[in-house]
C-alpha atoms as a PDB file:
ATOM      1  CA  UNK A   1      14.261 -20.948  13.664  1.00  0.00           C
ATOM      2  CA  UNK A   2      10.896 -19.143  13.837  1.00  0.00           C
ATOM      3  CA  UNK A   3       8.488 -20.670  16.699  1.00  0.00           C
ATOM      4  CA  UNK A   4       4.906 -20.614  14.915  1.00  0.00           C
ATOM      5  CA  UNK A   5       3.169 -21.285  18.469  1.00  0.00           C
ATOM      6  CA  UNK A   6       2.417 -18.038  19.897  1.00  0.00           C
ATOM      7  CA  UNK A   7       0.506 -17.120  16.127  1.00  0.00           C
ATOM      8  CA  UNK A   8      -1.151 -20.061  16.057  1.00  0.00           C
ATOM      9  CA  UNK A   9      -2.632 -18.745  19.332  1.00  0.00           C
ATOM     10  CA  UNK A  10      -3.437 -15.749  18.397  1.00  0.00           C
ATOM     11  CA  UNK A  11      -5.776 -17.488  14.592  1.00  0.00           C
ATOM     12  CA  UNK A  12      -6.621 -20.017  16.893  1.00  0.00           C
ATOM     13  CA  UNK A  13      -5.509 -22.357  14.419  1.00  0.00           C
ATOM     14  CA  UNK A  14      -3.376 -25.512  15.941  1.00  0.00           C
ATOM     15  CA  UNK A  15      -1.789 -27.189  12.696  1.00  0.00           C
ATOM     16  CA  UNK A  16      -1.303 -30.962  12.843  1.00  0.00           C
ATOM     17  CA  UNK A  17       0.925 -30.795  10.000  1.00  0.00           C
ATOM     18  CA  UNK A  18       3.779 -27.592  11.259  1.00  0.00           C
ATOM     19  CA  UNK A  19       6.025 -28.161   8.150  1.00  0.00           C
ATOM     20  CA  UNK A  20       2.347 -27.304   5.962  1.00  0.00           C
ATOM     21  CA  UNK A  21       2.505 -24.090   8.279  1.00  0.00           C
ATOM     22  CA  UNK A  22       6.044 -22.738   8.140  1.00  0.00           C
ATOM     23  CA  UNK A  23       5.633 -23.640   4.183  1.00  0.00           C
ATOM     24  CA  UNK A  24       3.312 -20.959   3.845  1.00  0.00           C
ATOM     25  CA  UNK A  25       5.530 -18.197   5.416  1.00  0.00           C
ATOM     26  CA  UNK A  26       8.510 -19.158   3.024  1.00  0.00           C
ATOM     27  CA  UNK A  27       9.130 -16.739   0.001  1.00  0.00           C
ATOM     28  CA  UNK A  28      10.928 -17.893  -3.180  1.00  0.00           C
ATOM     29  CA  UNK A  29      13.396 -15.760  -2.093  1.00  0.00           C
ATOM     30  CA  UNK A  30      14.355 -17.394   0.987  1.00  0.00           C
ATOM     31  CA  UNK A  31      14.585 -21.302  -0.784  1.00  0.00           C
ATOM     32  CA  UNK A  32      17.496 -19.459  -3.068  1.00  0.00           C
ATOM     33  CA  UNK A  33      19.315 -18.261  -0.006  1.00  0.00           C
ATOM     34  CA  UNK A  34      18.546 -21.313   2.036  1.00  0.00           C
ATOM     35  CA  UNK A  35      18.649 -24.655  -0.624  1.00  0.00           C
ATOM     36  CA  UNK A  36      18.515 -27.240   2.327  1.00  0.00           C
ATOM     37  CA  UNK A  37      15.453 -26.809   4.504  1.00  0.00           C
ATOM     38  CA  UNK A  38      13.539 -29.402   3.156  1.00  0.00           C
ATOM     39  CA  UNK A  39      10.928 -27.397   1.987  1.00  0.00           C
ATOM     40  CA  UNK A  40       9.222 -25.308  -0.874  1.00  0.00           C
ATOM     41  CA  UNK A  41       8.601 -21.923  -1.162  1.00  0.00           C
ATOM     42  CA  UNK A  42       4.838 -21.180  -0.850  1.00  0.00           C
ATOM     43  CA  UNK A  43       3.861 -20.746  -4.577  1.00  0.00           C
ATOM     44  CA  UNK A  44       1.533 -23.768  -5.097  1.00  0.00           C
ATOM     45  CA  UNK A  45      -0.438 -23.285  -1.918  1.00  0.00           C
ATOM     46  CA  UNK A  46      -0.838 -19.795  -2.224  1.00  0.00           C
ATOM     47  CA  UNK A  47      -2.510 -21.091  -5.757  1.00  0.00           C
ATOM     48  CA  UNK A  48      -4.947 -23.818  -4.145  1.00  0.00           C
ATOM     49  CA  UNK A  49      -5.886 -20.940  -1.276  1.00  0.00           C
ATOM     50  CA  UNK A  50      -6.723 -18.157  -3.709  1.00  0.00           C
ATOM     51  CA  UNK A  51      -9.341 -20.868  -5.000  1.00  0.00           C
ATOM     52  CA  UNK A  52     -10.413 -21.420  -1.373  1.00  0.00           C
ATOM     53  CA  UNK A  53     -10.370 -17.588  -1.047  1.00  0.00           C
ATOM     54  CA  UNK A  54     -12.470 -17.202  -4.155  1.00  0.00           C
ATOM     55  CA  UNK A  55     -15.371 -19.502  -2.832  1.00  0.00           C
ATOM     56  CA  UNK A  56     -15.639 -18.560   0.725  1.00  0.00           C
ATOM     57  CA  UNK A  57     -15.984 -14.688  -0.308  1.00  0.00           C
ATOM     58  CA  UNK A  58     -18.397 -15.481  -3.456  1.00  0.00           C
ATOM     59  CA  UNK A  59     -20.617 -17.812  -1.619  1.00  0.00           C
ATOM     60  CA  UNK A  60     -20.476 -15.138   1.347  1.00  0.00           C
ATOM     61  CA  UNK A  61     -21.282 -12.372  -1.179  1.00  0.00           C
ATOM     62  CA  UNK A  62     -23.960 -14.250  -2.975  1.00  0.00           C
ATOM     63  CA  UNK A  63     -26.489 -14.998  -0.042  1.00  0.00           C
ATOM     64  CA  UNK A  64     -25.645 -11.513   1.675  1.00  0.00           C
ATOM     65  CA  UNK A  65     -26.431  -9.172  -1.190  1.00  0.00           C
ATOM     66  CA  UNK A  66     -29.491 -11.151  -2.967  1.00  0.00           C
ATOM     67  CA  UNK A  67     -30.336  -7.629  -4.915  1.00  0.00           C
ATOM     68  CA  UNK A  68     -26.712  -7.391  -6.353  1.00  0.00           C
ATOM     69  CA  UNK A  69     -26.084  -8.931 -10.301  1.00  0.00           C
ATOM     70  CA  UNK A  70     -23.477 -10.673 -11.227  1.00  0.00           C
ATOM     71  CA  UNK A  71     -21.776  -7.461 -12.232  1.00  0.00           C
ATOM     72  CA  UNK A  72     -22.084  -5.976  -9.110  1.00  0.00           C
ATOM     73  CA  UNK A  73     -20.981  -9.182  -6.856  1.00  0.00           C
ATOM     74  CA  UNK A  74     -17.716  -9.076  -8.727  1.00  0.00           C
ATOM     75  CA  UNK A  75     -16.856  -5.487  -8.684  1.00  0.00           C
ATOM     76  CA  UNK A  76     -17.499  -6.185  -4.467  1.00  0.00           C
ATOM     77  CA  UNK A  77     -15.469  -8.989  -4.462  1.00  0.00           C
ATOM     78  CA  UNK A  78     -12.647  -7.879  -6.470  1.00  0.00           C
ATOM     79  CA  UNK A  79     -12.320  -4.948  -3.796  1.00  0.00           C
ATOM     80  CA  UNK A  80     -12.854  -7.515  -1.207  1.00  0.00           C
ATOM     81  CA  UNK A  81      -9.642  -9.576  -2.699  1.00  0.00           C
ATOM     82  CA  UNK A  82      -7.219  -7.162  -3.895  1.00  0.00           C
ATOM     83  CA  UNK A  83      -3.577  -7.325  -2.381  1.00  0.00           C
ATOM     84  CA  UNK A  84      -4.352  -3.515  -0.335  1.00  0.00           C
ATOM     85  CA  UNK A  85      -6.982  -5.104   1.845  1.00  0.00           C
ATOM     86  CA  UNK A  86      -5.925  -8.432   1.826  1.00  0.00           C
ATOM     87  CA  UNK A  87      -2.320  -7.784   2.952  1.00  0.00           C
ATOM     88  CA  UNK A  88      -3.239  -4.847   5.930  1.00  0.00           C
ATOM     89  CA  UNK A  89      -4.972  -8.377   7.074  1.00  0.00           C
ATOM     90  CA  UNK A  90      -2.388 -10.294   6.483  1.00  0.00           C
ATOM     91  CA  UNK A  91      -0.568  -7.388   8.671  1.00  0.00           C
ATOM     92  CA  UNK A  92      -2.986  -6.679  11.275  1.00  0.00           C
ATOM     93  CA  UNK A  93      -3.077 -10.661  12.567  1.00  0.00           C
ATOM     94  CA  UNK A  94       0.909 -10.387  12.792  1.00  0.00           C
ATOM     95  CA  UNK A  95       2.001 -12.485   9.438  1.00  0.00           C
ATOM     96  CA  UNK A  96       4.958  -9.836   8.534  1.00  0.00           C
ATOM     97  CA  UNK A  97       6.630 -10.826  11.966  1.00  0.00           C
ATOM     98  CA  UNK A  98       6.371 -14.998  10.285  1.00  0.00           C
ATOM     99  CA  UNK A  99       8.277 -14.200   6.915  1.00  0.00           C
ATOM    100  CA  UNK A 100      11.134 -16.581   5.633  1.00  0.00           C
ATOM    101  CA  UNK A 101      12.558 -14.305   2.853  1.00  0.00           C
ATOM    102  CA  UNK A 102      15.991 -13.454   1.534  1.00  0.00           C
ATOM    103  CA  UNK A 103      18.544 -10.750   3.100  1.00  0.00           C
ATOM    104  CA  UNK A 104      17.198  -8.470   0.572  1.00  0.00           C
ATOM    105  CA  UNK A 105      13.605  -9.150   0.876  1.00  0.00           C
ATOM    106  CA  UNK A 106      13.274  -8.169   4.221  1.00  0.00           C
ATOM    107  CA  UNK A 107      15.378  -4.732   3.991  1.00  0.00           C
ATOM    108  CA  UNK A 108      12.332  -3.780   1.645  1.00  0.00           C
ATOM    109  CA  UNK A 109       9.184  -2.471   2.893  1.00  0.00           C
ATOM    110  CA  UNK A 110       7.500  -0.824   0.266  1.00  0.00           C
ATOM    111  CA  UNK A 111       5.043  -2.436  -2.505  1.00  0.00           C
ATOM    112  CA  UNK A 112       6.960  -5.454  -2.772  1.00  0.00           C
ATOM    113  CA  UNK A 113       5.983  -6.343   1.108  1.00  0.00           C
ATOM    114  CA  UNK A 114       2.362  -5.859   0.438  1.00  0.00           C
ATOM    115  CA  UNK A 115       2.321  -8.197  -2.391  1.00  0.00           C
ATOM    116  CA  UNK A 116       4.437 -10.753  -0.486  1.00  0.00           C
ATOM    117  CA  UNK A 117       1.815 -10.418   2.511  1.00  0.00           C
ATOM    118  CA  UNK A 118      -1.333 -10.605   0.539  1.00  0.00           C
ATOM    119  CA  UNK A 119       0.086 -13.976  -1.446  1.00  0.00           C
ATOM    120  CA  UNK A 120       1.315 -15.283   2.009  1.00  0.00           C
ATOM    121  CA  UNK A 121      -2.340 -14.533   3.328  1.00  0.00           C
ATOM    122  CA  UNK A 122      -3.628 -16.413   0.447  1.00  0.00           C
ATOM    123  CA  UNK A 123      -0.793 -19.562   0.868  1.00  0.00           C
ATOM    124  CA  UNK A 124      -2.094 -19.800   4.687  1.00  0.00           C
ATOM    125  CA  UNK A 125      -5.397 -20.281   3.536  1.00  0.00           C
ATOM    126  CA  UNK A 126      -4.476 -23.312   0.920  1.00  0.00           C
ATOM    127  CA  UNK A 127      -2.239 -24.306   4.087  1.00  0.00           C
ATOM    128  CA  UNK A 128      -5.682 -24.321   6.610  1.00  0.00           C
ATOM    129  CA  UNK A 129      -7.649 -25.863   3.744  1.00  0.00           C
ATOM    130  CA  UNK A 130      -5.058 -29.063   3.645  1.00  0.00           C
ATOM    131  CA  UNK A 131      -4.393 -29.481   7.105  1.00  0.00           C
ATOM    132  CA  UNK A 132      -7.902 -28.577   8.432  1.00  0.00           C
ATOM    133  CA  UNK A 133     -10.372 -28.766   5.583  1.00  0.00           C
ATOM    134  CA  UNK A 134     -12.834 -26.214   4.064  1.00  0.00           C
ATOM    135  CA  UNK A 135     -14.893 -25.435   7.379  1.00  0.00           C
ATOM    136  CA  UNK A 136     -11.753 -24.395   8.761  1.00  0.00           C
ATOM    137  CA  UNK A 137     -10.110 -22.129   5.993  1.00  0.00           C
ATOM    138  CA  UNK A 138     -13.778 -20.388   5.690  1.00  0.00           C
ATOM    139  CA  UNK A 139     -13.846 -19.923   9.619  1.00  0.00           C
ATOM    140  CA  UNK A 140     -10.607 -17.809   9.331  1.00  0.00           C
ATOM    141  CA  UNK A 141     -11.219 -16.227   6.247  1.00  0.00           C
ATOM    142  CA  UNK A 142     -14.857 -15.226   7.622  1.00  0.00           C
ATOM    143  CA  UNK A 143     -13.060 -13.329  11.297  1.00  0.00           C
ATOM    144  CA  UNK A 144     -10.422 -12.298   9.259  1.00  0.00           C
ATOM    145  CA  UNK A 145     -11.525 -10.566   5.837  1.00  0.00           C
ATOM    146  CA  UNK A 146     -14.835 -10.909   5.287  1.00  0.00           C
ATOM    147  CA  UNK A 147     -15.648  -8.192   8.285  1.00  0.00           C
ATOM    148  CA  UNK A 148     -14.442  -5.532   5.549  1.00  0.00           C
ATOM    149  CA  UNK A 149     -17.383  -6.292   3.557  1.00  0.00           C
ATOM    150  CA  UNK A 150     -19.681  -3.955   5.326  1.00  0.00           C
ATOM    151  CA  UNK A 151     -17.201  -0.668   5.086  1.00  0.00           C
ATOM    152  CA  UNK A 152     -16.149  -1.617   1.172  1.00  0.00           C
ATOM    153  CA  UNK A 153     -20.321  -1.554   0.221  1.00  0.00           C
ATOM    154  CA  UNK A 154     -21.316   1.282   2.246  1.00  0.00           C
ATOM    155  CA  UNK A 155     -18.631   3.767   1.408  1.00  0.00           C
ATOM    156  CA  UNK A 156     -19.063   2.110  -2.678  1.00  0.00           C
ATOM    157  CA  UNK A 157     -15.549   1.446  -2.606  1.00  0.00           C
ATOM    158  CA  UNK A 158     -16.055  -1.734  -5.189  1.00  0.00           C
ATOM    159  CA  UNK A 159     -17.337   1.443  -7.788  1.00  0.00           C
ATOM    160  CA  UNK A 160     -13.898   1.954 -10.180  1.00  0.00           C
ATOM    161  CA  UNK A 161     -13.802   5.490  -9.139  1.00  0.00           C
ATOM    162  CA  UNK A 162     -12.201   6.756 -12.703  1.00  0.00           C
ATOM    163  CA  UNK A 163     -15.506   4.852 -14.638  1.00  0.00           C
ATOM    164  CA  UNK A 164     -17.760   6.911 -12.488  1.00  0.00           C
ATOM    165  CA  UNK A 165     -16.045  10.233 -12.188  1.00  0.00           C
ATOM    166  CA  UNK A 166     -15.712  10.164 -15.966  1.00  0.00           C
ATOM    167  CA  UNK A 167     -19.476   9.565 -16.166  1.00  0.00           C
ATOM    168  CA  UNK A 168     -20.875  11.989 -13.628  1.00  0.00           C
ATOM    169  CA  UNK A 169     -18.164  14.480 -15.534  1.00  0.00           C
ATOM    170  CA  UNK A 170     -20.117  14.160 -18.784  1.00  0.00           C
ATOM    171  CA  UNK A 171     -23.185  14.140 -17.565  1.00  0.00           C
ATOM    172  CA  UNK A 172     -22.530  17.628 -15.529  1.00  0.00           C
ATOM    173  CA  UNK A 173     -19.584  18.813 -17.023  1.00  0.00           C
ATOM    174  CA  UNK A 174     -20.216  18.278 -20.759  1.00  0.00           C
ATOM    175  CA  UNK A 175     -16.295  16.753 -20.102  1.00  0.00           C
ATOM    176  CA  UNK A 176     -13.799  14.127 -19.540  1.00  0.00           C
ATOM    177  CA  UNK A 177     -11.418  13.752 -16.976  1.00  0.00           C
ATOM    178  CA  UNK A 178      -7.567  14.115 -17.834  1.00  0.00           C
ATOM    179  CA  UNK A 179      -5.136  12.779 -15.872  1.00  0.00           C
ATOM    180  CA  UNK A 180      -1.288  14.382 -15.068  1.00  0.00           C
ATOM    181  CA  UNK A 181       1.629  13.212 -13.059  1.00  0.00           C
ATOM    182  CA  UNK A 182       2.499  16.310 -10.917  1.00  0.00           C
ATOM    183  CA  UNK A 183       5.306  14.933  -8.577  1.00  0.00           C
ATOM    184  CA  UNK A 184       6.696  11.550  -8.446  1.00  0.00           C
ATOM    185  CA  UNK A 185       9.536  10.599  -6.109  1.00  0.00           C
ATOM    186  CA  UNK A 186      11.550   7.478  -4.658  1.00  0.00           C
ATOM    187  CA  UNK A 187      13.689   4.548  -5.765  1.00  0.00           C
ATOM    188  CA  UNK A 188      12.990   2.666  -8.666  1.00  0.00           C
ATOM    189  CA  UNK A 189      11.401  -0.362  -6.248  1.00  0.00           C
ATOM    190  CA  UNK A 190       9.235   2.419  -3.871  1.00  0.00           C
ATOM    191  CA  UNK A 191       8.118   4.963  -5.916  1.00  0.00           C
ATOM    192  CA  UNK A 192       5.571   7.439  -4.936  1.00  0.00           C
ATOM    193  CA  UNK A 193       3.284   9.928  -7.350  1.00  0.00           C
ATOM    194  CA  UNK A 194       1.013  12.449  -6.989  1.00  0.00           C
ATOM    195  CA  UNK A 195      -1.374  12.920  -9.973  1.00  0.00           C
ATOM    196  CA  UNK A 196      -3.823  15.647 -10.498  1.00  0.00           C
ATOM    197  CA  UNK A 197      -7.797  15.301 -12.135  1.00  0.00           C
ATOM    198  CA  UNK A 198      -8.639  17.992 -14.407  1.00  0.00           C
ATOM    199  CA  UNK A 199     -11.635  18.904 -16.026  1.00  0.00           C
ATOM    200  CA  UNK A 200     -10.448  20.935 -18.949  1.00  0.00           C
ATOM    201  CA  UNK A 201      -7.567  22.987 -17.854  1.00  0.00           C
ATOM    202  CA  UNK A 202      -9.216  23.132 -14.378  1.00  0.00           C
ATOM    203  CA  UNK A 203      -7.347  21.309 -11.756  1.00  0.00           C
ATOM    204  CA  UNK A 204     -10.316  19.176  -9.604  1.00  0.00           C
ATOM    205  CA  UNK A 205      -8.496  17.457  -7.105  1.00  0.00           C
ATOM    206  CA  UNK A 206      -5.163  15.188  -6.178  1.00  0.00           C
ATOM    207  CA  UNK A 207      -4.045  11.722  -5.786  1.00  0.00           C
ATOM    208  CA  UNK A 208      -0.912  10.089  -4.315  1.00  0.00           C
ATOM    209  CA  UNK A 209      -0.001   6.393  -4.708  1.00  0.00           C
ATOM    210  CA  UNK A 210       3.010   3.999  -5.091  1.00  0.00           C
ATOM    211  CA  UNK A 211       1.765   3.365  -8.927  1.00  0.00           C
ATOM    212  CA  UNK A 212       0.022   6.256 -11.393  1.00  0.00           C
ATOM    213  CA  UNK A 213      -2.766   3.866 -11.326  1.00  0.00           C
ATOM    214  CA  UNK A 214      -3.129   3.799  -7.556  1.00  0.00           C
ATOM    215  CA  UNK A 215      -2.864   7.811  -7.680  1.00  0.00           C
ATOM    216  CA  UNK A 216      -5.414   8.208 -10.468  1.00  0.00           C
ATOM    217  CA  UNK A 217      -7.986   5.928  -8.303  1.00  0.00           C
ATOM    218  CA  UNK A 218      -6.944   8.344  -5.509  1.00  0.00           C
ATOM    219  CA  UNK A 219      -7.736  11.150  -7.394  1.00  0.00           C
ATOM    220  CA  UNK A 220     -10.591  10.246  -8.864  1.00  0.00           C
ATOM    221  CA  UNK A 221     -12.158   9.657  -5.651  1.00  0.00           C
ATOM    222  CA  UNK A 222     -11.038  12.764  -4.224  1.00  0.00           C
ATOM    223  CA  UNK A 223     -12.608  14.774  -7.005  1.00  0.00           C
ATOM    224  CA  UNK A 224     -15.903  12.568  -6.760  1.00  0.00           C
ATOM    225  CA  UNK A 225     -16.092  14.116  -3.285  1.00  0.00           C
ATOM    226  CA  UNK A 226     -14.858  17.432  -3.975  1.00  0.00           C
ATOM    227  CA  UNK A 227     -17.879  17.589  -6.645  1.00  0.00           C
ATOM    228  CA  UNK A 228     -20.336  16.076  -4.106  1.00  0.00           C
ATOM    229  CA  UNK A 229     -21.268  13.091  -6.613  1.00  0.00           C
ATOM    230  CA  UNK A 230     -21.489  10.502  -3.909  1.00  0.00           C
ATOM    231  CA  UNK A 231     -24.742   8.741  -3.675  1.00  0.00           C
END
């Protein structure tokens, strides 16, 4: 049975309740493999804590960036919240080593894990909020994620990449961007592409990334700074 003691050390958050902490380590996957443990997989508390989540950063984002509109505050906090960030959190405090998931579950590491680690992020925080209380789940939330605000506005990272590359294209290139898978590789579960920007029939720069969506972000970015059209 895994010993929760040593990470709640390292959060520095005690739980009163322990069965409210172990629930939000267990996958669905695990409850089908293990039917008797008492418990519940971590669904509904990953639900209340992506409310909690929700608050914390908007409230956070709200009095920090008075300037921003509404527009802008969500573009921020969508980058703030998406499963990439959220789960190399989830990774960097030690979570992965806390999973209850299936045989098969565990063998995979690839996109699958990140998802599982951002939504067990998110089930910790409804856990905090019940056993603790607000105050508590915005404490962590605040060492944990919100110190990725200040990299995620600086480098513009909330700017869709694609919306801007197509604009600054237009306005300098007189075109738009197309897109093109140039190599994709992997299993069916961990696949991996590389997609290329052109401009016409003029290859601008590459992208890799476990979806084509992912790559084409990648890409655009790349050829944003391969044209110099960062501001």
């Amino acid at each position: 049975m895994i010993d929760f003691s040593n990470f709640e050390k390292k959060t520095k958050m005690v739980f009163k309740d322990k069965n409210l902490l172990k629930q939000a380590f267990i996958h669905r996957s695990y409850i089908n493999e293990n039917p008797n443990t008492g418990l519940s997989h971590n669904e509904r508390l990953e639900f209340l804590g992506d409310a909690v989540l929700e608050l914390v950063v908007t409230d956070f984002l709200y009095r920090k960036y008075p300037s921003y509109n509404e527009g802008e505050l969500t573009a921020v906090r969508s980058a703030l919240v998406n499963a990439v960030i959220i789960s190399e959190v989830a990774l960097k405090i030690g979570m992965n080593d806390y999973l209850l998931l299936s045989r098969g579950e565990t063998k995979d590491m690839g996109k699958a894990r990140q998802y599982i680690l951002a939504n067990t992020y998110e089930a910790y925080v409804g856990a905090i909020y019940l056993d603790q209380g607000y105050e508590a789940s915005k404490e962590f939330i605040t060492s944990t994620l919100l110190p990725h605000t200040e990299e995620i506005v600086s480098k513009k990272l909330w700017r869709d990449a694609k919306s801007y590359v197509q604009e600054k294209a237009q306005e300098f290139v007189g075109v738009t961007p197309a897109y093109k898978v140039l190599h994709e590789s992997g299993p069916d579960h961990d696949k991996h592409f590389t997609v290329g920007i052109y401009f016409g029939a003029e290859l601008i720069a590459e992208g890799k990334g476990k979806s084509k969506q992912e790559a084409e972000q990648k890409a655009a970015e790349a050829a944003i700074t391969a044209k110099n059209w960062l501001e």
